[in-house]
N, C-alpha and C. Protein backbone atom coordinates (compact mmCIF):
# COMPACT_ATOMS: atom_id res chain seq x y z
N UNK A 1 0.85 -1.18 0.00
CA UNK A 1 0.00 0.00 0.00
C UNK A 1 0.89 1.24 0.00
N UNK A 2 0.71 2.33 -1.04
CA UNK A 2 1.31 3.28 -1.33
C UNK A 2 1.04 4.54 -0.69
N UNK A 3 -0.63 4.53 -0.53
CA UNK A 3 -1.34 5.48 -0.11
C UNK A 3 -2.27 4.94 0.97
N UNK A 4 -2.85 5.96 1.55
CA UNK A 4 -4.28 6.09 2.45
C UNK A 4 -5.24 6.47 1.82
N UNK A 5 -6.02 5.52 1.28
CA UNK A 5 -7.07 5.88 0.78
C UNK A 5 -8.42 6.53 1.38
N UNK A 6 -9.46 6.81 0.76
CA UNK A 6 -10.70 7.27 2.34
C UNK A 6 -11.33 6.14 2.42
N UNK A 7 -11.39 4.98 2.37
CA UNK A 7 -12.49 4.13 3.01
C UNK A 7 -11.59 3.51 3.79
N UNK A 8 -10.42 3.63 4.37
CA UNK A 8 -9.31 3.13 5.41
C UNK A 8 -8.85 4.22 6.18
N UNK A 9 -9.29 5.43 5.89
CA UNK A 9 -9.23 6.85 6.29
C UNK A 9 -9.59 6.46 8.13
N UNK A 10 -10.76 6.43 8.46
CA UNK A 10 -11.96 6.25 9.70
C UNK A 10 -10.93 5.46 10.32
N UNK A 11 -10.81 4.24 10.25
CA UNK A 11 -9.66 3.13 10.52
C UNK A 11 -8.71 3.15 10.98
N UNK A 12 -7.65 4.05 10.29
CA UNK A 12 -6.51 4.32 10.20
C UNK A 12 -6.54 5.44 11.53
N UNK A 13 -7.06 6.80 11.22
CA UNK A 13 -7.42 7.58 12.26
C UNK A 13 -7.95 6.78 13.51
N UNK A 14 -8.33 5.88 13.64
CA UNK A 14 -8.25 5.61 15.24
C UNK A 14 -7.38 4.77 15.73
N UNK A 15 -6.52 3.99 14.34
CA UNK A 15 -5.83 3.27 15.17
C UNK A 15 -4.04 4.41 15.53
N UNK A 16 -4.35 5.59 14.55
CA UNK A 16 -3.24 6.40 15.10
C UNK A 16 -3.77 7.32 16.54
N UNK A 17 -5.07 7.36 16.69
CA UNK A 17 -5.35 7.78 17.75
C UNK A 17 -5.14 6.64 19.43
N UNK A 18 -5.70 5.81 19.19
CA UNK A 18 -5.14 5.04 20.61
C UNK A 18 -4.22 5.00 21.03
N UNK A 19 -2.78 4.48 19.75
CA UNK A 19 -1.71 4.05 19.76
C UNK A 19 -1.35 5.42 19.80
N UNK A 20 -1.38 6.59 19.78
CA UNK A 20 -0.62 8.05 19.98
C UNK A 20 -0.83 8.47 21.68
N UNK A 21 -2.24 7.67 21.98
CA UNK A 21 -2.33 7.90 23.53
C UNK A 21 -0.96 7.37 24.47
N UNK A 22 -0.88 8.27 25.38
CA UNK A 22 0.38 8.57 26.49
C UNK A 22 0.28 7.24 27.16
N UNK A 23 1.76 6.56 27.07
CA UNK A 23 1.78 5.33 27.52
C UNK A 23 0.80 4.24 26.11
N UNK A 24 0.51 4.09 25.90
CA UNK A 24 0.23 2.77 25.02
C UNK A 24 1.10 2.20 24.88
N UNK A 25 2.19 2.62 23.63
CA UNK A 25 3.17 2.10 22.83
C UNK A 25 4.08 1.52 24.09
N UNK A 26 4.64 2.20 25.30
CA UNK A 26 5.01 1.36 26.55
C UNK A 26 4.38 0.43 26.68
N UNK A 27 3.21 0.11 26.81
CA UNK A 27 2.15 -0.87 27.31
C UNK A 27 2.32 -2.17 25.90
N UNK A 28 2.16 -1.50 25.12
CA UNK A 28 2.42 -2.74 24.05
C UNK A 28 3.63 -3.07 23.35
N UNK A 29 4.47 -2.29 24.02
CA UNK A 29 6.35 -2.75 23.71
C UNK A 29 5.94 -3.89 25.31
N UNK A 30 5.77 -3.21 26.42
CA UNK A 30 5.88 -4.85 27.35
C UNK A 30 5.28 -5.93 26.79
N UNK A 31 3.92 -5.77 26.35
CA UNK A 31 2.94 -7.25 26.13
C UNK A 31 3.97 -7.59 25.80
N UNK A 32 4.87 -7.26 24.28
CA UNK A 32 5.31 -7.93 23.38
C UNK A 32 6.27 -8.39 23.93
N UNK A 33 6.78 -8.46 25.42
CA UNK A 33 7.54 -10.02 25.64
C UNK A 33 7.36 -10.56 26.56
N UNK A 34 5.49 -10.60 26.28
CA UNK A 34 5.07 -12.18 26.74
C UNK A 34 4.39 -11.71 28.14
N UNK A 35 3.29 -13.08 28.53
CA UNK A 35 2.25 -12.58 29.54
C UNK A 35 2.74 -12.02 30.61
N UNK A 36 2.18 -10.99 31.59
CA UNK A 36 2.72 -10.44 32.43
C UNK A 36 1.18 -9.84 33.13
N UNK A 37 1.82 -9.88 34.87
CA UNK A 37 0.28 -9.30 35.41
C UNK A 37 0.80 -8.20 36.00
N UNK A 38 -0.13 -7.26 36.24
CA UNK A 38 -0.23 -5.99 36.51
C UNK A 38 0.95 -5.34 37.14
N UNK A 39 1.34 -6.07 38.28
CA UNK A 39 2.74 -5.27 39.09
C UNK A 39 4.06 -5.64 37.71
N UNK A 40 3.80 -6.44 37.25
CA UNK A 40 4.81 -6.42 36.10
C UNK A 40 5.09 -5.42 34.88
N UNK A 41 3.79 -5.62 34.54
CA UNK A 41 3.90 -4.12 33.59
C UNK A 41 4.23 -2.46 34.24
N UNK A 42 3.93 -2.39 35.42
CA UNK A 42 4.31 -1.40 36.58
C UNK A 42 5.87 -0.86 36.59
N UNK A 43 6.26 -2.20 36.94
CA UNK A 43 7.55 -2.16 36.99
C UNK A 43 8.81 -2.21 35.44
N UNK A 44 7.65 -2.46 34.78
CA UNK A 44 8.88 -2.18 33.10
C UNK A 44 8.29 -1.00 32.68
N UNK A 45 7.40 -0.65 33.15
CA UNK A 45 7.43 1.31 32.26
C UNK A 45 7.37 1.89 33.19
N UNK A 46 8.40 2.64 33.56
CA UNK A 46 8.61 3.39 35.04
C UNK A 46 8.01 4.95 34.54
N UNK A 47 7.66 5.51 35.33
CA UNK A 47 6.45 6.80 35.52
C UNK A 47 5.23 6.79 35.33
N UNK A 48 4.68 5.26 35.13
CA UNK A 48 3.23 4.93 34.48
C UNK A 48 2.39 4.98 36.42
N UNK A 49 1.47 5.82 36.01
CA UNK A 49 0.43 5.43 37.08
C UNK A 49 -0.23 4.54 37.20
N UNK A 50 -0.70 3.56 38.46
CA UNK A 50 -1.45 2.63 38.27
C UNK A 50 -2.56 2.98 37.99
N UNK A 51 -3.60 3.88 37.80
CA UNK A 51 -4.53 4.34 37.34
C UNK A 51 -4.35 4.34 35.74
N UNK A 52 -3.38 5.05 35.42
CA UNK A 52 -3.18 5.08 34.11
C UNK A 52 -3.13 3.50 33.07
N UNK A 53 -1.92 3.21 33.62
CA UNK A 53 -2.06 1.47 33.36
C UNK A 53 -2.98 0.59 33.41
N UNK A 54 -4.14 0.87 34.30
CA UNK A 54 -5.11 0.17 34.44
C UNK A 54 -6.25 0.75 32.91
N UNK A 55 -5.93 1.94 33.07
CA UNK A 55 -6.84 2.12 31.63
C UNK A 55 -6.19 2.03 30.70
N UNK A 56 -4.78 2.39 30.86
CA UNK A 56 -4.93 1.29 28.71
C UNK A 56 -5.00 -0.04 28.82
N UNK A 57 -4.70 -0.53 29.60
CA UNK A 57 -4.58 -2.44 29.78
C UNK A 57 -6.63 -2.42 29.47
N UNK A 58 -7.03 -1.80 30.30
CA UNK A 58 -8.42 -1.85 29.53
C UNK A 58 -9.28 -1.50 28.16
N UNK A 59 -8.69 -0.25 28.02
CA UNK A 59 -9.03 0.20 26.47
C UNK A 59 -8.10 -0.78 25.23
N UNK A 60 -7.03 -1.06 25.39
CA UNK A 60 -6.61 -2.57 24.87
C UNK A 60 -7.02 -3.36 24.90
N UNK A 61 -7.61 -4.22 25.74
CA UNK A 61 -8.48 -5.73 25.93
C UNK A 61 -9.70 -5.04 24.97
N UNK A 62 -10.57 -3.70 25.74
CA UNK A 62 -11.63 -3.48 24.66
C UNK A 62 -11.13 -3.22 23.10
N UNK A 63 -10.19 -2.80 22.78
CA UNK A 63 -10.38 -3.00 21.08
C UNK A 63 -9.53 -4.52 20.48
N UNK A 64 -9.49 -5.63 21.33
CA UNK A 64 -9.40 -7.01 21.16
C UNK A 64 -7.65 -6.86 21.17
N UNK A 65 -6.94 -6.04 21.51
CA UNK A 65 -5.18 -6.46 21.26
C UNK A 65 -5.07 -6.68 22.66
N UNK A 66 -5.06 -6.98 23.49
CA UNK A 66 -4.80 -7.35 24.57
C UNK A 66 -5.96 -8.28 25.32
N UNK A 67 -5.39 -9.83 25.64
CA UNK A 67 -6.25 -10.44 26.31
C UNK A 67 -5.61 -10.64 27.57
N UNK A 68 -7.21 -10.75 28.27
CA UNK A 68 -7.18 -11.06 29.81
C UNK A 68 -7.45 -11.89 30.17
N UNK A 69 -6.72 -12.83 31.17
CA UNK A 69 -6.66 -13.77 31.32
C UNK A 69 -6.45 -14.24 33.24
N UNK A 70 -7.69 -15.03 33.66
CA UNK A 70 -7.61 -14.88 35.06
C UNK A 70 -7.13 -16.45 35.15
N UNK A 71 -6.50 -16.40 36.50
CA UNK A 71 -5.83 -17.69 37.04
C UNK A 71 -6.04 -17.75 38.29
N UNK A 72 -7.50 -18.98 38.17
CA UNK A 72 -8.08 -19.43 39.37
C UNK A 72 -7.20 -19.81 40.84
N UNK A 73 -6.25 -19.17 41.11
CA UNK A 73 -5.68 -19.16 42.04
C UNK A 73 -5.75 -18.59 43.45
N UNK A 74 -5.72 -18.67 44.86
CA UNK A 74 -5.28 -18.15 45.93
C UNK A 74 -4.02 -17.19 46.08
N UNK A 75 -4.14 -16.22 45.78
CA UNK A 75 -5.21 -15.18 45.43
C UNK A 75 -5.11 -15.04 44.01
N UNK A 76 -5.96 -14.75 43.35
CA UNK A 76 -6.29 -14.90 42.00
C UNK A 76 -5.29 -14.15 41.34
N UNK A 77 -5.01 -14.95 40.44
CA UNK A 77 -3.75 -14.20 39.19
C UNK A 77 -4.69 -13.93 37.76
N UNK A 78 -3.82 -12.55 37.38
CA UNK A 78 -4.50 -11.88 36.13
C UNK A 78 -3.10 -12.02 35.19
N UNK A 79 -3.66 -12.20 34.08
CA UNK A 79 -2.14 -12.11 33.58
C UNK A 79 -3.11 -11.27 31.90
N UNK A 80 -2.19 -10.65 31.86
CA UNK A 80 -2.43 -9.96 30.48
C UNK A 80 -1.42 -10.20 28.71
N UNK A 81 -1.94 -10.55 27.88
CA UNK A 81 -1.00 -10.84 27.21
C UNK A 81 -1.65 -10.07 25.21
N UNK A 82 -0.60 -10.18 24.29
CA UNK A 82 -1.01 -9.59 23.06
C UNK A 82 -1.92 -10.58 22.47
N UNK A 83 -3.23 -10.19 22.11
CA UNK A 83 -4.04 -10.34 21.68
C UNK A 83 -3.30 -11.10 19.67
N UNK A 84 -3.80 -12.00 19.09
CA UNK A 84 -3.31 -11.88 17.81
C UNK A 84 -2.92 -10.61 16.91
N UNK A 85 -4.39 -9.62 17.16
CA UNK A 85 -4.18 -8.29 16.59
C UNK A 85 -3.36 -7.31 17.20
N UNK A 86 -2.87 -7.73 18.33
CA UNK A 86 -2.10 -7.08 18.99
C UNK A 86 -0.42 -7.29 18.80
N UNK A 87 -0.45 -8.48 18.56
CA UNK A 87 0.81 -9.05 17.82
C UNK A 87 1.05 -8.05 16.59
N UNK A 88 -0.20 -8.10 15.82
CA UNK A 88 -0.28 -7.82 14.29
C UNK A 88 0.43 -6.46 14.19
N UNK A 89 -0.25 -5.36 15.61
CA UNK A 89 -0.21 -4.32 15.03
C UNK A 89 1.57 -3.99 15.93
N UNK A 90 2.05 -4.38 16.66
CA UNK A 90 2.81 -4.73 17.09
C UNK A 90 3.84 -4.72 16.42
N UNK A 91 3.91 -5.45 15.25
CA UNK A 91 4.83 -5.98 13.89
C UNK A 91 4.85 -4.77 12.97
N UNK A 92 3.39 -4.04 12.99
CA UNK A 92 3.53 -2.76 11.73
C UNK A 92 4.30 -2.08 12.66
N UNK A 93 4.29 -1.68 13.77
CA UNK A 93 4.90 -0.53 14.56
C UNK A 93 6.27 -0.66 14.45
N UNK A 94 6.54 -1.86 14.33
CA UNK A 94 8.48 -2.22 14.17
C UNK A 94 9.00 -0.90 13.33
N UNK A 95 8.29 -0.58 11.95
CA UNK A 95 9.31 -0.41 11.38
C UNK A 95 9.14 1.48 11.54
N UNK A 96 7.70 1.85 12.23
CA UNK A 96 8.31 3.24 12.46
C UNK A 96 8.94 3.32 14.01
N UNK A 97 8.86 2.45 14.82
CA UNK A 97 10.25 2.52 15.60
C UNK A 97 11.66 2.96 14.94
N UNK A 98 11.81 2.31 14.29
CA UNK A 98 13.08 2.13 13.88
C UNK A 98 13.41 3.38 13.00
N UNK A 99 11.98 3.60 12.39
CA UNK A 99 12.27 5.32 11.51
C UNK A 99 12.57 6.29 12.39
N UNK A 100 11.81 6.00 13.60
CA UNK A 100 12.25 7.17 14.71
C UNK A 100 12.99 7.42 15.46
N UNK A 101 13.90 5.97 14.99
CA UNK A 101 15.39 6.02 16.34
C UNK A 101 16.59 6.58 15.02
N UNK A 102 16.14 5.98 13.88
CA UNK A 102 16.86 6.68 12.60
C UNK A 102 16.80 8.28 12.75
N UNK A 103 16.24 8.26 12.83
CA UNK A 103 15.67 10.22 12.95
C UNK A 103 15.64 10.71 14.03
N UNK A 104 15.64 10.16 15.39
CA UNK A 104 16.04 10.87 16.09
C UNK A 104 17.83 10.77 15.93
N UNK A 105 18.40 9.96 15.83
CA UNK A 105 19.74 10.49 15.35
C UNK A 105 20.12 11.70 14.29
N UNK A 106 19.26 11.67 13.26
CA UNK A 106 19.58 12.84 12.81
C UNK A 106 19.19 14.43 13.23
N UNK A 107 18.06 14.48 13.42
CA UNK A 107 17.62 15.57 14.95
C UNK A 107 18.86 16.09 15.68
N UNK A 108 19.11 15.24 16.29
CA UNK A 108 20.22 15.60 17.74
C UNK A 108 21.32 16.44 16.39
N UNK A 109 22.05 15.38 15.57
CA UNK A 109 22.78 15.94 14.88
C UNK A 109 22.45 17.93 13.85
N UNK A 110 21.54 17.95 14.24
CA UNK A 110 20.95 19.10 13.45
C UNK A 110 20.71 20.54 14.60
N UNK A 111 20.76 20.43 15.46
CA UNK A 111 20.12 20.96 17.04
C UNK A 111 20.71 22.13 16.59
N UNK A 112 20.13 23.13 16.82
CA UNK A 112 20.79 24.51 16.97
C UNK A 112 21.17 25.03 18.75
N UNK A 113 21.84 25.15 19.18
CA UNK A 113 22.26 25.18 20.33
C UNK A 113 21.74 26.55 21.03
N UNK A 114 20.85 26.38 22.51
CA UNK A 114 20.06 27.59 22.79
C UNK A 114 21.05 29.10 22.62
N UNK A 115 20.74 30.27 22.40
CA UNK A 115 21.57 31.16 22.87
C UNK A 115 21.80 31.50 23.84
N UNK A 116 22.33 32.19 24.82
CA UNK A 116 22.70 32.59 26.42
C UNK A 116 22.12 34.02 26.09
């Protein structure tokens, strides 16, 4: 695909809207290595509120990339993990990672230095 067409327009716009929300892309760089319950994801994106975390781990499960998963245990374990489509979209994101660690190298190299 070369272009964005408009009947992928609607689509496209929300999936750059979730995934632009603060903390996501943290939240779905952890899924992506592998199930983990709540104090886990806590502890690999450091400045995330548990409030906060608790709502994308939810607005994720609701648009199907993240499943939840309870473990009938004393005391009950939750474990959260990437959904297939969550994998999917996971895999497109690779490669503007990588445009943006490309470019932020060139950035820094370009900086005009504040004046005094």
């Amino acid at each position: 695909m070369n272009s964005i067409h408009d009947d992928t327009c609607p689509s496209f716009e929300d999936t750059l809207e979730m995934v632009g929300r603060r903390w996501t892309g943290s939240v779905l760089q952890a899924a992506a290595q592998g199930a983990r319950r709540f104090g886990e994801y806590r502890a690999m994106i450091d400045g995330i509120s548990d409030r906060l975390l608790s709502q994308r781990l939810k607005e994720l499960e609701a648009a199907g990339l993240i499943e939840r998963t309870v473990i009938p245990t004393t005391p009950v374990q939750i474990r959260y993990q990437l959904a297939p489509d969550g994998q999917a979209l996971v895999n497109a994101l690779l490669p503007l990672a990588q445009w943006s660690m490309h470019r932020s190298g060139h950035r820094g190299a370009r900086r005009v230095p504040a004046s005094t």
